[in-house]
C-alpha atoms as a PDB file:
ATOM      1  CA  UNK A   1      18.670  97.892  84.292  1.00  0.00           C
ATOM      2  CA  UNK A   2      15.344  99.833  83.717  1.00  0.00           C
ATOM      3  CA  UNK A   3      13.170  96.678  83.489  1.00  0.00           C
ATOM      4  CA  UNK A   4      14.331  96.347  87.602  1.00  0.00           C
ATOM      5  CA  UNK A   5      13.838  99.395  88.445  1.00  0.00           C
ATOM      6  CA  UNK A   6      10.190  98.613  87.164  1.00  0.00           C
ATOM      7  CA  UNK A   7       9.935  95.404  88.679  1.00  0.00           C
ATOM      8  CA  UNK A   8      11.256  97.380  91.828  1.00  0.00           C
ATOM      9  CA  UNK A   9       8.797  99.834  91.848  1.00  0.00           C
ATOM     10  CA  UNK A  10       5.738  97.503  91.720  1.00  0.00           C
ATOM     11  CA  UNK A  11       6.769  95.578  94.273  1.00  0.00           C
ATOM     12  CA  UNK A  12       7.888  98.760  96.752  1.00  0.00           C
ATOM     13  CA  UNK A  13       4.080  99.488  95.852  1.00  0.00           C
ATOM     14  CA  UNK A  14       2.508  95.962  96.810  1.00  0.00           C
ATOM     15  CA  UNK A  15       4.985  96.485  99.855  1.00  0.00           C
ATOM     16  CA  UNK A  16       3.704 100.050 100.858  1.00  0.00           C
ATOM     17  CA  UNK A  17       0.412  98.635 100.615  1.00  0.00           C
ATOM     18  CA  UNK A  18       1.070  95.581 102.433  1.00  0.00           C
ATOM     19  CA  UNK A  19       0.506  97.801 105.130  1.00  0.00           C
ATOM     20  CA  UNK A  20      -2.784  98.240 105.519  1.00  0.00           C
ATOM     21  CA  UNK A  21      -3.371  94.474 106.451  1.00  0.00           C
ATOM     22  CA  UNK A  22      -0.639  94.932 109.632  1.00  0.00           C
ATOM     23  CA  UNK A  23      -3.086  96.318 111.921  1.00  0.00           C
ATOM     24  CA  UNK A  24      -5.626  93.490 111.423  1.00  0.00           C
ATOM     25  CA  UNK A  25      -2.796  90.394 111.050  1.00  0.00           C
ATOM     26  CA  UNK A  26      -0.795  91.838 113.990  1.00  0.00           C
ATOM     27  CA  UNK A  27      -3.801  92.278 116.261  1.00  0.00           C
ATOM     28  CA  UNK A  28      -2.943  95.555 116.887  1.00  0.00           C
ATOM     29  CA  UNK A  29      -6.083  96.600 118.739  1.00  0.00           C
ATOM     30  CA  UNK A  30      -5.647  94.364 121.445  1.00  0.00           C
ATOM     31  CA  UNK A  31      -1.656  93.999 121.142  1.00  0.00           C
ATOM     32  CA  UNK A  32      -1.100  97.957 121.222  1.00  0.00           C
ATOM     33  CA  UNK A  33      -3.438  98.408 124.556  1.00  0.00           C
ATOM     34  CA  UNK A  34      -0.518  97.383 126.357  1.00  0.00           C
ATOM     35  CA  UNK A  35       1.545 100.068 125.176  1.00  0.00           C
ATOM     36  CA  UNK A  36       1.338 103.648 126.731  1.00  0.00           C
ATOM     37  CA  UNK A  37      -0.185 106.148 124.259  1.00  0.00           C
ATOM     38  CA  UNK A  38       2.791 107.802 123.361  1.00  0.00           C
ATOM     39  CA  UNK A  39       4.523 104.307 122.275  1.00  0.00           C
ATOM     40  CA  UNK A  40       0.877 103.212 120.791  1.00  0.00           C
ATOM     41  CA  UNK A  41       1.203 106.399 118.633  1.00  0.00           C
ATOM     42  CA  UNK A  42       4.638 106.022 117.570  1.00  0.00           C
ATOM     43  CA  UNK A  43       4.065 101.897 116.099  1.00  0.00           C
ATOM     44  CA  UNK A  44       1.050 103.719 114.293  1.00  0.00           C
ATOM     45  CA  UNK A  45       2.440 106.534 112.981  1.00  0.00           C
ATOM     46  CA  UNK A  46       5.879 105.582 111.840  1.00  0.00           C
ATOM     47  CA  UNK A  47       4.487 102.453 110.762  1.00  0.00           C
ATOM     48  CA  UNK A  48       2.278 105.067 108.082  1.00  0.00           C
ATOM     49  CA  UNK A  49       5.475 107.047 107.320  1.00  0.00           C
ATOM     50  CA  UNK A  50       7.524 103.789 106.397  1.00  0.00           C
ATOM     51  CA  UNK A  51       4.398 102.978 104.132  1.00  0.00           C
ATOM     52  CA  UNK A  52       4.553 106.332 102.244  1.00  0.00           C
ATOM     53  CA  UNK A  53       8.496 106.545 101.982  1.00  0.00           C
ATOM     54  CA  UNK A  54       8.479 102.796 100.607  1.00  0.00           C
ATOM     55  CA  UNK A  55       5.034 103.615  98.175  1.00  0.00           C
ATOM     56  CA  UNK A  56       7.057 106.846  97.442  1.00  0.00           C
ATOM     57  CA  UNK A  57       9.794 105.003  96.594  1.00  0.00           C
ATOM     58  CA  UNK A  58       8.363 102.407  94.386  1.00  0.00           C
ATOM     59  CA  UNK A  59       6.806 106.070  92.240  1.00  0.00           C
ATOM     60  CA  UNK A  60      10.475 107.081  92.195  1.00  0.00           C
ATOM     61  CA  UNK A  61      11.565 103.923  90.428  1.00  0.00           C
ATOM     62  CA  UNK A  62       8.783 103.489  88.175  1.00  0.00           C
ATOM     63  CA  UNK A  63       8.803 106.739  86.872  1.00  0.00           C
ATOM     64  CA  UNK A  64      12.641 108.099  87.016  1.00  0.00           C
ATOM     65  CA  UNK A  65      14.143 104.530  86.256  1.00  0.00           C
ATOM     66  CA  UNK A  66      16.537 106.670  83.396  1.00  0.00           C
ATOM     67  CA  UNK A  67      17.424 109.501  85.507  1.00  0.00           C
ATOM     68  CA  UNK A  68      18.452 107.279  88.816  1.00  0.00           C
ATOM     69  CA  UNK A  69      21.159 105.520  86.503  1.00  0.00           C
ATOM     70  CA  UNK A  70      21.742 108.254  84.198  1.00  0.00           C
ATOM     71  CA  UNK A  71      22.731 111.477  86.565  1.00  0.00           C
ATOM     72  CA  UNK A  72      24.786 111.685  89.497  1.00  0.00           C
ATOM     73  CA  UNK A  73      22.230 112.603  92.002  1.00  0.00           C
ATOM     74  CA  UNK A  74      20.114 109.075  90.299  1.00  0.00           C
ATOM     75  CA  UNK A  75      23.607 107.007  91.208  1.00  0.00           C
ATOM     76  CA  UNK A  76      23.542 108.884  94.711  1.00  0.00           C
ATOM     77  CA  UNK A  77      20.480 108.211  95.449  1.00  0.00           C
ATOM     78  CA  UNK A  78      20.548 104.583  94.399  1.00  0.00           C
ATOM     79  CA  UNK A  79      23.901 104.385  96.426  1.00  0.00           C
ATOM     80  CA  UNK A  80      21.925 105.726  99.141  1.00  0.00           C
ATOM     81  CA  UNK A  81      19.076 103.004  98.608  1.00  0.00           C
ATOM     82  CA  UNK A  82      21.562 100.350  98.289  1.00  0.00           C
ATOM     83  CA  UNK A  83      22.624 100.576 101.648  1.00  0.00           C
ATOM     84  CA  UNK A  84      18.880 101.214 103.115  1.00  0.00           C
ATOM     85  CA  UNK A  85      18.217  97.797 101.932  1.00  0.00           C
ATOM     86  CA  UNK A  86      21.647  95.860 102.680  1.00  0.00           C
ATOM     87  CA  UNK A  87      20.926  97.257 106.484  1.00  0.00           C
ATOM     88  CA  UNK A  88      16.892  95.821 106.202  1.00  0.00           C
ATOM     89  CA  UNK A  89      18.083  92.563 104.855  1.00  0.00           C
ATOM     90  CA  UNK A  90      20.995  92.394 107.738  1.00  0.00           C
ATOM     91  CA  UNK A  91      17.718  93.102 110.314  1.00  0.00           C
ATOM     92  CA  UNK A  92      16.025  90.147 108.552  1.00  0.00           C
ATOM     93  CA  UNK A  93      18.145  88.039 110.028  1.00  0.00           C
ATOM     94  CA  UNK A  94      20.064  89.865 113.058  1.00  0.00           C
ATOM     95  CA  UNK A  95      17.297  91.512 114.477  1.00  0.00           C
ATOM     96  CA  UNK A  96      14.433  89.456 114.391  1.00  0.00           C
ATOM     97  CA  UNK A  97      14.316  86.547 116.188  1.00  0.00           C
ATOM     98  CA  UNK A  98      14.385  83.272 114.798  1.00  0.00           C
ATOM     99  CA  UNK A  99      11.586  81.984 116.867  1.00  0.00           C
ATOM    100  CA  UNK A 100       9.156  84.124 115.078  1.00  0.00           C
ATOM    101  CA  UNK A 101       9.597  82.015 112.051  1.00  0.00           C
ATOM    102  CA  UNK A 102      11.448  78.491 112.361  1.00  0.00           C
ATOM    103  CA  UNK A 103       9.169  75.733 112.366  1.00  0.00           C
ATOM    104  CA  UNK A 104       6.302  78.390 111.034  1.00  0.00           C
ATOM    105  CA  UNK A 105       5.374  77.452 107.324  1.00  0.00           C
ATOM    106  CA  UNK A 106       3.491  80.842 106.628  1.00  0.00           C
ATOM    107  CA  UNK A 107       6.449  83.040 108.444  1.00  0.00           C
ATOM    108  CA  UNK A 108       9.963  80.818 107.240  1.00  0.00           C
ATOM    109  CA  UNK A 109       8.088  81.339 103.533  1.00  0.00           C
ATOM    110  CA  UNK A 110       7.830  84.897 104.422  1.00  0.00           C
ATOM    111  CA  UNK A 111      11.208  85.398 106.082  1.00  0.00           C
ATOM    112  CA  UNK A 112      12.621  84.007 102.649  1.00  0.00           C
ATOM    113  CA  UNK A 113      10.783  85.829 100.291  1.00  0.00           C
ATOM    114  CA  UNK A 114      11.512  89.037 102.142  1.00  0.00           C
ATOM    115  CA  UNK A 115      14.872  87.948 102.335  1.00  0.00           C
ATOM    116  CA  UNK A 116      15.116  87.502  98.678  1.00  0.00           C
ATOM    117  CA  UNK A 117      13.284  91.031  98.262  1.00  0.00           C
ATOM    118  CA  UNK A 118      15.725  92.814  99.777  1.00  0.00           C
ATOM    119  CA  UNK A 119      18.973  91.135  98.457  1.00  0.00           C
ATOM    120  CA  UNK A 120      17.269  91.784  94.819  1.00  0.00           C
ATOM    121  CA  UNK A 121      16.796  95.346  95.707  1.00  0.00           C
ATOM    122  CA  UNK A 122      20.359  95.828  97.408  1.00  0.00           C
ATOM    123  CA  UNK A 123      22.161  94.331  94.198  1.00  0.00           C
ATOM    124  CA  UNK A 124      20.080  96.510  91.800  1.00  0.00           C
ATOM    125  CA  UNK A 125      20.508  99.814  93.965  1.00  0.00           C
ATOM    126  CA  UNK A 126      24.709  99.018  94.530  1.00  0.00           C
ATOM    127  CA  UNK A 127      25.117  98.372  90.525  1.00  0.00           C
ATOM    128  CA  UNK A 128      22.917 101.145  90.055  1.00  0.00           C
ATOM    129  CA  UNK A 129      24.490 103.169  92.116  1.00  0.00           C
ATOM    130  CA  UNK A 130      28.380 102.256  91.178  1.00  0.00           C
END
């Protein structure tokens, strides 16, 4: 179970810093001058906070893979991650729209492999967790 929660962490890190790249790939200078400021500020800001908690998160498994299945609180909290990632792999599919990826090559490949990211995670985090 340890060797996924390392596998886990590196990835939550490559995600976190995945990141960086969204203002440039979504256009966001031009896209966001649409949006009022306080709506501008919110898609930057929370978009920086879901970075951290995710890099933060990938720390957590790389370096406390033992405690998170050992102790209670470890189970808790990878009870807690379990469903985090269930409910991001339900938006994969419910709350996106399918026209943002079918017939895309670069996006469907993406939609899967995020898809498959998340299911990973969920499975690891619920037998973790139980």
């Amino acid at each position: 179970m340890i060797i996924h929660f390392r596998v886990i962490g590196l990835l939550l890190i490559l995600l976190a810093g995945s990141h960086v790249v969204f203002p440039w790939f979504f256009s966001w200078k031009e896209e966001l001058k649409r949006l009022s400021l306080i709506n501008r500020q919110i898609m930057t800001i929370h978009t920086f906070f879901i970075a951290l908690v995710v890099l933060l998160l990938g720390i957590l498994c790389l370096s406390s893979g033992e405690e998170l299945v050992h102790t209670v609180l470890g189970r808790r909290l990878c009870l807690g991650m379990g469903v985090f990632w269930v409910l991001r792999l339900i938006i994969q599919f419910f709350g996106y729209s399918p026209a943002l990826w079918k017939g895309k090559r670069f996006e469907t490949i993406m939609h899967v492999l995020f898809a498959i990211l998340f299911s990973y995670m969920s499975i690891v985090f619920f037998v973790a967790g139980g």
